[in-house]
C-alpha atoms as a PDB file:
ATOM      1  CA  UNK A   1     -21.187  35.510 -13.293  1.00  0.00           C
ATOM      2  CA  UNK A   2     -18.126  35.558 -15.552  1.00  0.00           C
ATOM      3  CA  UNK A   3     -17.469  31.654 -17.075  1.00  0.00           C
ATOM      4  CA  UNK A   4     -14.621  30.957 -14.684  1.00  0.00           C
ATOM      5  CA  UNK A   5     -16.646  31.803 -11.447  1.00  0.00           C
ATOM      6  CA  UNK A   6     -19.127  29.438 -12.634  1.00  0.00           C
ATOM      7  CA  UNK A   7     -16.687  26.783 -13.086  1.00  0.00           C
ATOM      8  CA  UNK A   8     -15.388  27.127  -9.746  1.00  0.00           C
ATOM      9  CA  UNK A   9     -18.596  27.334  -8.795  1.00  0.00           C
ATOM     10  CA  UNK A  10     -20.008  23.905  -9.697  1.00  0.00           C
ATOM     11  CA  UNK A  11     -16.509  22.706  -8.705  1.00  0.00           C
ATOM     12  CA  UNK A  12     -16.717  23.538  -4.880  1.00  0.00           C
ATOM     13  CA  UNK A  13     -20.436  21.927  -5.323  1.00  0.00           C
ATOM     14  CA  UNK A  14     -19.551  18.534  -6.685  1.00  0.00           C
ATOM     15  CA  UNK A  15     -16.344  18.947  -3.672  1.00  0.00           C
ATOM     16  CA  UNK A  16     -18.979  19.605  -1.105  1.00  0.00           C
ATOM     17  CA  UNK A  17     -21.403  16.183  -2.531  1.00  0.00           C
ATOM     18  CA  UNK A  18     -18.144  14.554  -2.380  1.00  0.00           C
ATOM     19  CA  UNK A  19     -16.849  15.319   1.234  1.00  0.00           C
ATOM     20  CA  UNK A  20     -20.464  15.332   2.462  1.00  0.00           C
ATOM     21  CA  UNK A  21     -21.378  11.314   0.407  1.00  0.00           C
ATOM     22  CA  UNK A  22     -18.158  10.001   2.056  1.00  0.00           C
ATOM     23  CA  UNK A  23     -19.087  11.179   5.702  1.00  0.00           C
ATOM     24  CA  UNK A  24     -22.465   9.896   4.963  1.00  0.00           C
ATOM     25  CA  UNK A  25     -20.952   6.388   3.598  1.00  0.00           C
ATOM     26  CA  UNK A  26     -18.858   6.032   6.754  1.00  0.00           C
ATOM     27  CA  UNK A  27     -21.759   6.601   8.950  1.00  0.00           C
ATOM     28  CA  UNK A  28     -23.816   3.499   7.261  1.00  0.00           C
ATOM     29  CA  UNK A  29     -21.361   1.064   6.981  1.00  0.00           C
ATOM     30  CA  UNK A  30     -19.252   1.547  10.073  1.00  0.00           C
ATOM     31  CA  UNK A  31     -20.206   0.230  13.327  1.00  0.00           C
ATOM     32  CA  UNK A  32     -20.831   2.465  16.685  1.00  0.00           C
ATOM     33  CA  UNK A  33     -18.216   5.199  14.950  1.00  0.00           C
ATOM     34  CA  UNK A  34     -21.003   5.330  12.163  1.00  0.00           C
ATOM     35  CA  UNK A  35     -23.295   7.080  14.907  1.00  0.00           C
ATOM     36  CA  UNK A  36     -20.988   9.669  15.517  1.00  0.00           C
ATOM     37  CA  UNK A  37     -19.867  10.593  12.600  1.00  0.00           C
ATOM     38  CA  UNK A  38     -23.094  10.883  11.070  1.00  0.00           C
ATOM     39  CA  UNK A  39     -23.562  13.950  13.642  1.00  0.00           C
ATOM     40  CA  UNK A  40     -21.058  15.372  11.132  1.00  0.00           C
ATOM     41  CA  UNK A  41     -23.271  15.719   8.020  1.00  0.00           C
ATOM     42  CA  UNK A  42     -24.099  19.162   8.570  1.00  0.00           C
ATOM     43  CA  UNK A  43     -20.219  20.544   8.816  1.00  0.00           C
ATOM     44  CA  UNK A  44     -19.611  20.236   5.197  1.00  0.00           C
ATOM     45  CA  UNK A  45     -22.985  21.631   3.863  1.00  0.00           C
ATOM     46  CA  UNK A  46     -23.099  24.557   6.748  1.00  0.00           C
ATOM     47  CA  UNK A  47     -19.369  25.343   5.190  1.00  0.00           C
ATOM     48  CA  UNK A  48     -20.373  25.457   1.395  1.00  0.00           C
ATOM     49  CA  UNK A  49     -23.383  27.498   1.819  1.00  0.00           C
ATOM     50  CA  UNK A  50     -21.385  29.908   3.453  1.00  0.00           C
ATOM     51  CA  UNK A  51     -19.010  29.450   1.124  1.00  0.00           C
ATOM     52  CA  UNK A  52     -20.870  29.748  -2.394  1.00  0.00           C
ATOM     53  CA  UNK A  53     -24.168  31.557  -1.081  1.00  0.00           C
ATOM     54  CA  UNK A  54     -27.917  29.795  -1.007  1.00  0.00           C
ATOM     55  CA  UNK A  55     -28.410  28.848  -4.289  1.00  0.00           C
ATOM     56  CA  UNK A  56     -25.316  26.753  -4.324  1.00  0.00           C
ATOM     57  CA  UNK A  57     -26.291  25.403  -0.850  1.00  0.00           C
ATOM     58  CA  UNK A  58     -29.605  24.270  -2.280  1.00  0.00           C
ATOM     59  CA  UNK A  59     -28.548  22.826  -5.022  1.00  0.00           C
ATOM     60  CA  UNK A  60     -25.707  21.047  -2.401  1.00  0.00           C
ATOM     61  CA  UNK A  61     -28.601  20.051  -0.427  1.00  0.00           C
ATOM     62  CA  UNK A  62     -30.589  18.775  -2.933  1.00  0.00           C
ATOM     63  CA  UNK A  63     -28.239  16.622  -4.688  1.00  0.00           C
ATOM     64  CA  UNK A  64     -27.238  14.737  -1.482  1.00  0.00           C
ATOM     65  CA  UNK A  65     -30.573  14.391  -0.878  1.00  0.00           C
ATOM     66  CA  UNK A  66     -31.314  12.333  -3.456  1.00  0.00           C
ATOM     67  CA  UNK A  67     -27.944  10.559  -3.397  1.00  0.00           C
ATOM     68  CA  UNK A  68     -29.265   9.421   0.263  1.00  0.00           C
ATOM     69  CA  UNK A  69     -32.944   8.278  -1.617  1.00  0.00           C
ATOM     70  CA  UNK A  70     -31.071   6.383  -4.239  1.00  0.00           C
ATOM     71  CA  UNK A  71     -28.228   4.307  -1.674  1.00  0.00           C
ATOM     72  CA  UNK A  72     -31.384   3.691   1.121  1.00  0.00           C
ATOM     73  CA  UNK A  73     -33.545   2.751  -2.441  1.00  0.00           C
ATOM     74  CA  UNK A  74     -36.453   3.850  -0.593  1.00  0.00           C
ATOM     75  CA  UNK A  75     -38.273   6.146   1.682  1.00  0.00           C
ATOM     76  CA  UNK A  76     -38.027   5.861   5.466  1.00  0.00           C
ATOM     77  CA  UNK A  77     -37.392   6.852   9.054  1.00  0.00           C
ATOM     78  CA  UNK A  78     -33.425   6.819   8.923  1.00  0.00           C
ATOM     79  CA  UNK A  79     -33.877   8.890   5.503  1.00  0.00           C
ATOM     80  CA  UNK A  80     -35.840  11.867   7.311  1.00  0.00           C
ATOM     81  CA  UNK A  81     -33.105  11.321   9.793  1.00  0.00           C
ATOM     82  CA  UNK A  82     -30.321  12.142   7.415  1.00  0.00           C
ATOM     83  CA  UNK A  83     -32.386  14.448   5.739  1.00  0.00           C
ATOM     84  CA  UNK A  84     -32.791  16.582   8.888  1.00  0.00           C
ATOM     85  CA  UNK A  85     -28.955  16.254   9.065  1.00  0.00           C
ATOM     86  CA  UNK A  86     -28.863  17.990   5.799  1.00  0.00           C
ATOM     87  CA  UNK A  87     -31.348  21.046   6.552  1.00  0.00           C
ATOM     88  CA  UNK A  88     -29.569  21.223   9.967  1.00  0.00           C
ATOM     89  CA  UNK A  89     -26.274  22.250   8.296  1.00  0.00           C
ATOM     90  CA  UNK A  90     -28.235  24.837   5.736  1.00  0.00           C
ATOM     91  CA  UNK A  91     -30.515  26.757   8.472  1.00  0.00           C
ATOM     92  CA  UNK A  92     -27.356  27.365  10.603  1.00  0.00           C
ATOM     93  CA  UNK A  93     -25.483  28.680   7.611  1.00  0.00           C
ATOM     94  CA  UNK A  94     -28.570  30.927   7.226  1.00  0.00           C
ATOM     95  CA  UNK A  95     -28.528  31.648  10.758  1.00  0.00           C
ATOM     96  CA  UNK A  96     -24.654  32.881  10.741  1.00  0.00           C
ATOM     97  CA  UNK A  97     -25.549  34.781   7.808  1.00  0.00           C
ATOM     98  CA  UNK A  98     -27.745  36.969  10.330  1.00  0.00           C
ATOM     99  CA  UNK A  99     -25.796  36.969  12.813  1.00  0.00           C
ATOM    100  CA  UNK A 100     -28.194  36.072  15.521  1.00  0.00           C
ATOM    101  CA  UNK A 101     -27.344  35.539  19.352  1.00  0.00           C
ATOM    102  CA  UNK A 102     -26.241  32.496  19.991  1.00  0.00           C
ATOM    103  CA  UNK A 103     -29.786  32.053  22.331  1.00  0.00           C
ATOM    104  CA  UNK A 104     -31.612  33.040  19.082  1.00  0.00           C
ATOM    105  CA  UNK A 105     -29.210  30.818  16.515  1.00  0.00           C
ATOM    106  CA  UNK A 106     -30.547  27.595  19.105  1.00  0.00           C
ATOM    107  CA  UNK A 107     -34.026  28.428  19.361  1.00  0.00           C
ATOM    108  CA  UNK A 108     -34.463  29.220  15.762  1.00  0.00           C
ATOM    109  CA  UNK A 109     -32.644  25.851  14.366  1.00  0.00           C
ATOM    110  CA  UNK A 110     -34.981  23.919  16.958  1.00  0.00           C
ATOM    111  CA  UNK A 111     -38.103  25.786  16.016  1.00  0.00           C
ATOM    112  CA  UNK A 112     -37.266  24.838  11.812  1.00  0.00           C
ATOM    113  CA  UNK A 113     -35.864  21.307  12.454  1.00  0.00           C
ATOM    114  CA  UNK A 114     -38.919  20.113  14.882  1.00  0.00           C
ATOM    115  CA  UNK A 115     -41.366  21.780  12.246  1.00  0.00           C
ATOM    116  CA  UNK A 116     -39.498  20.253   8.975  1.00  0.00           C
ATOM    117  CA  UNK A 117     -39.105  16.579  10.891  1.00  0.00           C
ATOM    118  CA  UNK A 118     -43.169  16.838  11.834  1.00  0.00           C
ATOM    119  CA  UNK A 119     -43.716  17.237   8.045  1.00  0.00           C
ATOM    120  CA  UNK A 120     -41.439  14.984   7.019  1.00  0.00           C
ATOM    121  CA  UNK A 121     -43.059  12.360   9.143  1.00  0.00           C
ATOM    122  CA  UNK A 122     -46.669  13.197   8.321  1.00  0.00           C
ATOM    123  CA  UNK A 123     -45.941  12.920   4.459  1.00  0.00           C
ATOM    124  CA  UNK A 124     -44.182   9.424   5.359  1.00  0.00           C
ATOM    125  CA  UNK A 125     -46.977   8.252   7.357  1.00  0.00           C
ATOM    126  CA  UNK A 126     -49.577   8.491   4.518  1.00  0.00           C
ATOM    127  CA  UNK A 127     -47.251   6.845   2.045  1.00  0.00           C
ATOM    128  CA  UNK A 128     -46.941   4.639   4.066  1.00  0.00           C
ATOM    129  CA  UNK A 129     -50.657   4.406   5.542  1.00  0.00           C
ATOM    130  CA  UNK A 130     -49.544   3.947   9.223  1.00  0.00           C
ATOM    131  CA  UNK A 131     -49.759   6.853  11.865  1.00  0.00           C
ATOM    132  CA  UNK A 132     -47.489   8.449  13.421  1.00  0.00           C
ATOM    133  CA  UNK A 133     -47.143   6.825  16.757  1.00  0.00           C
ATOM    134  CA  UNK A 134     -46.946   3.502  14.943  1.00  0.00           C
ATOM    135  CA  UNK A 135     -43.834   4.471  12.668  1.00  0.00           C
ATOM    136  CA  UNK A 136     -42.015   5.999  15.808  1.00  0.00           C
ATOM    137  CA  UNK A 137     -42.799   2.755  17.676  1.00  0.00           C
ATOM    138  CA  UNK A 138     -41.323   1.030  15.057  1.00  0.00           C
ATOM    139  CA  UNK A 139     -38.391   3.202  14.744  1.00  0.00           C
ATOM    140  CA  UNK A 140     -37.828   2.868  18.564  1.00  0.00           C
ATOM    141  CA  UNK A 141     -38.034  -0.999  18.280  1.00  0.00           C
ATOM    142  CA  UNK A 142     -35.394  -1.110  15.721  1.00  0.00           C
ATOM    143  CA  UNK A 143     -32.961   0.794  17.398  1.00  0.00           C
ATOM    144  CA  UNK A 144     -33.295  -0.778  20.439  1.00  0.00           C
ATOM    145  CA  UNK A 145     -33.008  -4.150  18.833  1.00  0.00           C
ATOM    146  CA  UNK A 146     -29.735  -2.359  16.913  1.00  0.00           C
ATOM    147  CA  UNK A 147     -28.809  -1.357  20.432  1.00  0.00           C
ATOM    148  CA  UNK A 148     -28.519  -5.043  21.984  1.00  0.00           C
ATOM    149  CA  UNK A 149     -27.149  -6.536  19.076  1.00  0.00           C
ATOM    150  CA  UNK A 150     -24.032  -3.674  18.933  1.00  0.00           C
ATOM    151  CA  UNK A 151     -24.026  -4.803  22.841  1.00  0.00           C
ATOM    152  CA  UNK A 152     -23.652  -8.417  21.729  1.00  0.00           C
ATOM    153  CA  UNK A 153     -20.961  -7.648  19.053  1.00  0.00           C
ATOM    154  CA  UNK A 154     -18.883  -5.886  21.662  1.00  0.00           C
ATOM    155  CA  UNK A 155     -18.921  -8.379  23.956  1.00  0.00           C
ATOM    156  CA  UNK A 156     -20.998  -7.026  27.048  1.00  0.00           C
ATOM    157  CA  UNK A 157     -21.810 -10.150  28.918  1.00  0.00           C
ATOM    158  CA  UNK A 158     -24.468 -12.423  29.201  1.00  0.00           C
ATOM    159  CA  UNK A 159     -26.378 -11.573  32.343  1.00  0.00           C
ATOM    160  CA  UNK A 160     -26.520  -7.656  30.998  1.00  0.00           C
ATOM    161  CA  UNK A 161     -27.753  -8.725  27.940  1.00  0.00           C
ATOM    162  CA  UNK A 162     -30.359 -10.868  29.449  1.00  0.00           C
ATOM    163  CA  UNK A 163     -31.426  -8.376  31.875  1.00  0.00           C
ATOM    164  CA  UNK A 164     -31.451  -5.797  29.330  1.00  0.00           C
ATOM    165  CA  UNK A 165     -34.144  -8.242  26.773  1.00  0.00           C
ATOM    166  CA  UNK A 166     -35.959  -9.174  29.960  1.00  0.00           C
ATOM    167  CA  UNK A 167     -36.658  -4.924  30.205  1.00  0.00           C
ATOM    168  CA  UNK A 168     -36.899  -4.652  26.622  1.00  0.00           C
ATOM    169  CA  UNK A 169     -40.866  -3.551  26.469  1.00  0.00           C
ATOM    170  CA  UNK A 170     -40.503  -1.398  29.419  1.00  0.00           C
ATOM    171  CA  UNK A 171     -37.782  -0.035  27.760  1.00  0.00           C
ATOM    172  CA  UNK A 172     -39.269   0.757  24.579  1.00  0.00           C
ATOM    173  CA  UNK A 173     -42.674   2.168  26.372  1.00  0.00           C
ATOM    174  CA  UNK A 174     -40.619   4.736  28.042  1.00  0.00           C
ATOM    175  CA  UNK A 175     -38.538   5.639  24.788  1.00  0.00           C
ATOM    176  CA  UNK A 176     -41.421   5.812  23.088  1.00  0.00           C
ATOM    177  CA  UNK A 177     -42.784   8.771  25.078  1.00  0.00           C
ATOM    178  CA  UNK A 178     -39.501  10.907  25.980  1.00  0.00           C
ATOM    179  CA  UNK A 179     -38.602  10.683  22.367  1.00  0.00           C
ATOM    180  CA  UNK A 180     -40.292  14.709  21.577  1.00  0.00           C
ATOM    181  CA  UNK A 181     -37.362  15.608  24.007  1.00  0.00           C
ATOM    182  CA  UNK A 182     -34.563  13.102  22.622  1.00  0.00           C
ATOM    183  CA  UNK A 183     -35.382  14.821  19.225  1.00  0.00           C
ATOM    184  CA  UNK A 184     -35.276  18.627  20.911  1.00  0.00           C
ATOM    185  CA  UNK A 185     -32.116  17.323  22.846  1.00  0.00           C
ATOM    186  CA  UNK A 186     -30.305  15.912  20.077  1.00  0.00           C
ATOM    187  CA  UNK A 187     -30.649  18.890  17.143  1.00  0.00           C
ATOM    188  CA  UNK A 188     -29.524  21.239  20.569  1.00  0.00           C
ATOM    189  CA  UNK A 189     -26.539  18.974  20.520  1.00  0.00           C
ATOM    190  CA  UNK A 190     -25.528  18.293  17.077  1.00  0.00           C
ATOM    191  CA  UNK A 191     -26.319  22.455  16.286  1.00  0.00           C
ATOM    192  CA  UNK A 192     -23.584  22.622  19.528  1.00  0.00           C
ATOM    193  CA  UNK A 193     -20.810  20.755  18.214  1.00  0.00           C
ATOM    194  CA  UNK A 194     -21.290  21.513  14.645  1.00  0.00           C
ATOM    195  CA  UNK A 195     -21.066  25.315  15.311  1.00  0.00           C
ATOM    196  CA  UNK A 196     -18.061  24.448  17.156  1.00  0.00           C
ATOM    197  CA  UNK A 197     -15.982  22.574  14.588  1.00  0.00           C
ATOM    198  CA  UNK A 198     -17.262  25.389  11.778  1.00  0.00           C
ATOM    199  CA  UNK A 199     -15.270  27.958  13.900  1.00  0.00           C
ATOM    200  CA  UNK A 200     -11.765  27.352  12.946  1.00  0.00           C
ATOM    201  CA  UNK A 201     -12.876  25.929   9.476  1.00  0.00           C
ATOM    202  CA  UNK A 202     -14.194  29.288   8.981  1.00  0.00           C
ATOM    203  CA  UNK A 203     -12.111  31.438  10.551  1.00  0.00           C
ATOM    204  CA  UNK A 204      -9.156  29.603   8.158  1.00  0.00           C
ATOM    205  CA  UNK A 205     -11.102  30.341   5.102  1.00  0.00           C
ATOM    206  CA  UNK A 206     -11.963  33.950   6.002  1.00  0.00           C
ATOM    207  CA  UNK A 207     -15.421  33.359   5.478  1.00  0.00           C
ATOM    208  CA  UNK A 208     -17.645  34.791   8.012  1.00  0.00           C
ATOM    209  CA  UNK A 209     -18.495  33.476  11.544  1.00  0.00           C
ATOM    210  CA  UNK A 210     -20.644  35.733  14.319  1.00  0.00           C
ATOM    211  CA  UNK A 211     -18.796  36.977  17.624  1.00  0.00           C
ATOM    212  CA  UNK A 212     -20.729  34.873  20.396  1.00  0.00           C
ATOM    213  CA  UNK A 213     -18.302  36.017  22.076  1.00  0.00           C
ATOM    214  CA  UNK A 214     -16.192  33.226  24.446  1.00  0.00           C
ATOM    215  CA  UNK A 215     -18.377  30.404  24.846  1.00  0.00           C
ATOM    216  CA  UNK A 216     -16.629  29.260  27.866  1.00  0.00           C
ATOM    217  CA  UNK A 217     -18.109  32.433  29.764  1.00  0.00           C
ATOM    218  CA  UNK A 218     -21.719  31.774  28.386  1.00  0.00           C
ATOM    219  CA  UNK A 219     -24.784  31.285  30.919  1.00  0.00           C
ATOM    220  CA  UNK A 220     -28.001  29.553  30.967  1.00  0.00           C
ATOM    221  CA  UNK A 221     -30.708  32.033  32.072  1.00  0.00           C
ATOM    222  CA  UNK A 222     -32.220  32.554  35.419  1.00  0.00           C
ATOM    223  CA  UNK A 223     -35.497  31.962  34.361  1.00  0.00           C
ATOM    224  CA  UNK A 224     -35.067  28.397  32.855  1.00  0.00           C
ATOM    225  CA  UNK A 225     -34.526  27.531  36.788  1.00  0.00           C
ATOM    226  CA  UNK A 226     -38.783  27.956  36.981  1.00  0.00           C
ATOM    227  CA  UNK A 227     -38.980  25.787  33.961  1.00  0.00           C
ATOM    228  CA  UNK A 228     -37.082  22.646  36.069  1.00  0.00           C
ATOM    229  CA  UNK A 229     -39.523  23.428  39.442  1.00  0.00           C
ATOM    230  CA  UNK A 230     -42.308  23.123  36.768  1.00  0.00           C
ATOM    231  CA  UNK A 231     -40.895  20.004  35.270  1.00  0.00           C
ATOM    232  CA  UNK A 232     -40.287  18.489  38.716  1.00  0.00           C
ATOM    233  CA  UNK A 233     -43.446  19.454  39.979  1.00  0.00           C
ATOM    234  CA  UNK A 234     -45.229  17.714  37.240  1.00  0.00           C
ATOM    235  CA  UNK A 235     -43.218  13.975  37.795  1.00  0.00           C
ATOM    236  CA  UNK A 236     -44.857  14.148  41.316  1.00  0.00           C
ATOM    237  CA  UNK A 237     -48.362  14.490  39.641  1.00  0.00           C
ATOM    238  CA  UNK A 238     -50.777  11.000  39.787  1.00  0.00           C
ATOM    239  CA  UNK A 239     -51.597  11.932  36.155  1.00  0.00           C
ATOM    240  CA  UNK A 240     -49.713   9.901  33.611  1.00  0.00           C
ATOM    241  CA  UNK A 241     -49.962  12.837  30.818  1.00  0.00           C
ATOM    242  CA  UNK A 242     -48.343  15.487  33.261  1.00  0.00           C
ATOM    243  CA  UNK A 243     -45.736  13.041  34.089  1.00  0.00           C
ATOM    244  CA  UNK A 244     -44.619  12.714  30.621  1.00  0.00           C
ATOM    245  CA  UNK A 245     -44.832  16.305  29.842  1.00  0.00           C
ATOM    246  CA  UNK A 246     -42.578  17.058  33.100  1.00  0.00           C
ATOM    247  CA  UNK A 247     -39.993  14.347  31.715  1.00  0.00           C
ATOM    248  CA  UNK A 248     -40.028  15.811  27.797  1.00  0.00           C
ATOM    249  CA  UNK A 249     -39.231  19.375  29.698  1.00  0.00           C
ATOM    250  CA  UNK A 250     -36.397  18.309  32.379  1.00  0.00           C
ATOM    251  CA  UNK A 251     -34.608  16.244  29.294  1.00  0.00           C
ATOM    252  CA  UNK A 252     -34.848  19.328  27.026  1.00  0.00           C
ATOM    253  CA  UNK A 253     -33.513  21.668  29.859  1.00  0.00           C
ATOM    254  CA  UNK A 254     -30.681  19.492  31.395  1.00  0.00           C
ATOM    255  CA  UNK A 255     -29.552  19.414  28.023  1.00  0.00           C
ATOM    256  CA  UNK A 256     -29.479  23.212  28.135  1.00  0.00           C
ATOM    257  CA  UNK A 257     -27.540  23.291  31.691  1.00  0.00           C
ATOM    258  CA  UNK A 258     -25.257  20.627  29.869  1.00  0.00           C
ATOM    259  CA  UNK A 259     -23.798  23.419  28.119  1.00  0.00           C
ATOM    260  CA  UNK A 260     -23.487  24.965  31.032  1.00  0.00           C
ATOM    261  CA  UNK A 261     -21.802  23.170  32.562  1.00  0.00           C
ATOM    262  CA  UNK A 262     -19.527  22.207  29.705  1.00  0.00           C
ATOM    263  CA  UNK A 263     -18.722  26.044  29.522  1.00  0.00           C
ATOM    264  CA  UNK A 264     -17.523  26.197  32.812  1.00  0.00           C
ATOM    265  CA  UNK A 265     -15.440  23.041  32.237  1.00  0.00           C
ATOM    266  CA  UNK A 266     -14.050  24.735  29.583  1.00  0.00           C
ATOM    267  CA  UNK A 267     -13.153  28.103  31.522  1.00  0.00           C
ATOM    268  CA  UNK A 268     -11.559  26.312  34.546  1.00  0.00           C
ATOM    269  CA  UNK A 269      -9.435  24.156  31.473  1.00  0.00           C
ATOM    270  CA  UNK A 270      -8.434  27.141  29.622  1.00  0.00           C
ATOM    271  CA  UNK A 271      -7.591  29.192  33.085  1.00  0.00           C
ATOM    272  CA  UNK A 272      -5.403  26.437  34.670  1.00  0.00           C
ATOM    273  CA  UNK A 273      -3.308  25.763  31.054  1.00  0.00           C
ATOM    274  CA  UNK A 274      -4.812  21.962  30.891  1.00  0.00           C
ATOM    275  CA  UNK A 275      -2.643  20.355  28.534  1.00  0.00           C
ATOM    276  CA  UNK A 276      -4.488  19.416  24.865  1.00  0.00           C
ATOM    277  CA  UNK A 277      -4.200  15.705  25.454  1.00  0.00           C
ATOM    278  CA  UNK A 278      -5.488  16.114  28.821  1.00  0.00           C
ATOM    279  CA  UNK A 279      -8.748  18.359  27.836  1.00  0.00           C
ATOM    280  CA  UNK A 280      -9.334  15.491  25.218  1.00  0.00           C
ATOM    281  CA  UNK A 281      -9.224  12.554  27.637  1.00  0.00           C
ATOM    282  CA  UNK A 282     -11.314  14.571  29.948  1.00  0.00           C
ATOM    283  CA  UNK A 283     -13.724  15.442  27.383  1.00  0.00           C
ATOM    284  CA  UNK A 284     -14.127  11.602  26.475  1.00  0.00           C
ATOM    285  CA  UNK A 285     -14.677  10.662  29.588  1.00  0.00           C
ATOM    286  CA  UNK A 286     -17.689  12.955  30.296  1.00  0.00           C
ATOM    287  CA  UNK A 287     -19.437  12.223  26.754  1.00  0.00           C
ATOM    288  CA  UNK A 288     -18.831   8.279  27.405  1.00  0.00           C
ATOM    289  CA  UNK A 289     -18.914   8.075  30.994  1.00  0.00           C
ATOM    290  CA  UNK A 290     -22.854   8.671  32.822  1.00  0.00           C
ATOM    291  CA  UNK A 291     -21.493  10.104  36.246  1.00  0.00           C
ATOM    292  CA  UNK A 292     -19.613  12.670  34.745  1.00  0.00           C
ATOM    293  CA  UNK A 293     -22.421  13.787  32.301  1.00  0.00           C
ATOM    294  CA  UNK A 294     -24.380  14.421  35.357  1.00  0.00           C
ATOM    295  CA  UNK A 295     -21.584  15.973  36.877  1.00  0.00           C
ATOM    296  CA  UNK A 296     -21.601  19.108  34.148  1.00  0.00           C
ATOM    297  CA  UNK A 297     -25.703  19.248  34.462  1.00  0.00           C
ATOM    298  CA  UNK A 298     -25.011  19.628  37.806  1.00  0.00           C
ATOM    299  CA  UNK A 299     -22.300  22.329  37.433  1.00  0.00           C
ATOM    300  CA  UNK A 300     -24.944  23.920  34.847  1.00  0.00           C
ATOM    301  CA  UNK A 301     -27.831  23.794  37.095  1.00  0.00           C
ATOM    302  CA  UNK A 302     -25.938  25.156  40.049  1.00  0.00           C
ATOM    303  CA  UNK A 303     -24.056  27.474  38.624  1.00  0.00           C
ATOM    304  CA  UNK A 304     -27.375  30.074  38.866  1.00  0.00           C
ATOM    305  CA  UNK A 305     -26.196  30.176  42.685  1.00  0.00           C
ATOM    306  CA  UNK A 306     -22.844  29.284  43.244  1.00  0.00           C
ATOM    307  CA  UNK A 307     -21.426  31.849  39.891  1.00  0.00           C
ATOM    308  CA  UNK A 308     -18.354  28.865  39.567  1.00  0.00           C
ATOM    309  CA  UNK A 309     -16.774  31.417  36.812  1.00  0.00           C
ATOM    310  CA  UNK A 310     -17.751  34.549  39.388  1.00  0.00           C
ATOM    311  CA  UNK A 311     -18.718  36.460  36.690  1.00  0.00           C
ATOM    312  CA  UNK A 312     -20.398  39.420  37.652  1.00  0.00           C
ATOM    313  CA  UNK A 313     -17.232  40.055  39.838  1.00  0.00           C
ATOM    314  CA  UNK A 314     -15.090  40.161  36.680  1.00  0.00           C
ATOM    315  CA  UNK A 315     -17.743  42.190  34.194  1.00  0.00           C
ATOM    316  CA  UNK A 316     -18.024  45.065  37.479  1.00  0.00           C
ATOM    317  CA  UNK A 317     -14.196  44.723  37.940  1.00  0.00           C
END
């Protein structure tokens, strides 16, 4: 590589520590925003290791990595956290690079995240000679502690917040054992909306992106339908075990009809002209507001019967 490539090189690496440590600083040290931008963290290293190639994406990935072990000065749960974050933003600028489905891209980013966090965690629990179930209790606990003291701070009142510490056990026993799906459910989401900002950042750059072809047109498949009678079947089981196994599964697939649903939001948007602000505000309102989450797993999960989009019409037409 000729001397100025390199320089250019190592100059686009210390830009992508730089972009990547400030998204990572906001996320600590700003309240409730901090959790969302943190989802960020794998934009900028997904775009530089498309950008330079994978040995400039390692090094990338190792440098912020132990930029996150020096500012947390020690090993722990939120580190593996961020450090999935990381390896989330590599593996799907691996993925791209093979052009995979977009079915494929999902599974395959699950598959490596779930097995990388699993290590992560058992090399964590003998450092710190506690098991595993006792570190994600304790990991649970704290955030749900975090969670009524952000409720406090905002100024939710005191009845819900002494409801909510009067639950707080129950609470934490049923986090506890839905968290296997939480995990599943959340790298399916942050994979989603990463791969959906990287689009235009790409596209901008000329750097490569795969044709998935319009996401607003995309389908769960039939068969996941048996995977939900399964799931349901198993809640109405008298055997505690089943009943958490059915709950893991109908988390990790109403996640999948989410983006169903949220491509058939999108279709309906882009064929009636919704003005930008609108789409926004309408947008907001389903990722803050409960009801109309349920409303697009509902459009997801129905769609396999009612065809909202009609879309076999328009592929035979």
């Amino acid at each position: 590589m000729p001397p100025y490539a390199e320089r250019e090189t190592v100059k686009a690496v210390f830009s992508g520590i730089a972009i990547t440590s400030l998204i990572y600083a906001l996320s600590r040290f700003i309240p409730i925003i901090g959790i969302l931008l943190s989802l960020l963290i794998p934009l900028p290293i997904l775009f530089y290791r498309l950008k330079l190639g994978r040995i400039p994406g390692l090094i990338l990935l190792f440098m912020m990595s132990v930029n996150m072990v020096v500012t947390l000065g020690r090993v722990s749960v939120d580190l593996l956290f961020f450090a999935e974050l990381l390896i989330l933003g590599f593996v799907l600028g691996e993925l791209i690079e093979r052009n995979l489905t977009i079915e494929r891209t999902f599974v395959c980013v699950s598959v490596v995240l779930v097995v990388a966090g699993i290590v992560g965690l058992l090399f964590y629990s003998s450092a710190a000679n506690k098991n595993v179930i006792a570190l994600a209790s304790d990991y649970v606990a704290k955030n749900v502690d975090f969670t009524v003291a952000m409720y406090e701070h905002v100024g939710v009142s005191e009845e819900s917040i002494h409801a909510l510490l009067n639950a707080l056990e129950d609470i934490k026993y049923f986090l506890l054992r839905i968290l296997p799906s939480l995990v599943v459910a959340s790298i399916l989401f942050i994979a989603w909306l990463n791969l959906l900002l990287a689009k235009p950042i790409l596209k901008a750059k000329s750097l490569f992106y795969p044709d998935f072809g319009p996401l607003r047109l995309w389908k769960a498949p039939d068969f996941l339908v048996w995977g939900v009678i399964g799931c349901g079947a198993m809640l109405l089981l008298p055997v505690r075990t089943l009943k958490i196994f059915g709950l893991n599964g109908i988390i990790v697939l109403m996640t999948i009809y989410f983006f169903d649903g949220i491509a058939i939001v999108s279709f309906f948007f882009e064929k009636k002209n919704f003005p930008r602000m609108l789409r926004l505000l309408l947008y907001g309102l389903i990722a803050f507001q409960q009801v109309f989450l349920l409303f697009v797993i509902g459009l997801g999960f129905f769609d396999l019967w009612m065809n909202f989009r009609k879309l076999e019409l328009k592929n035979n037409s």
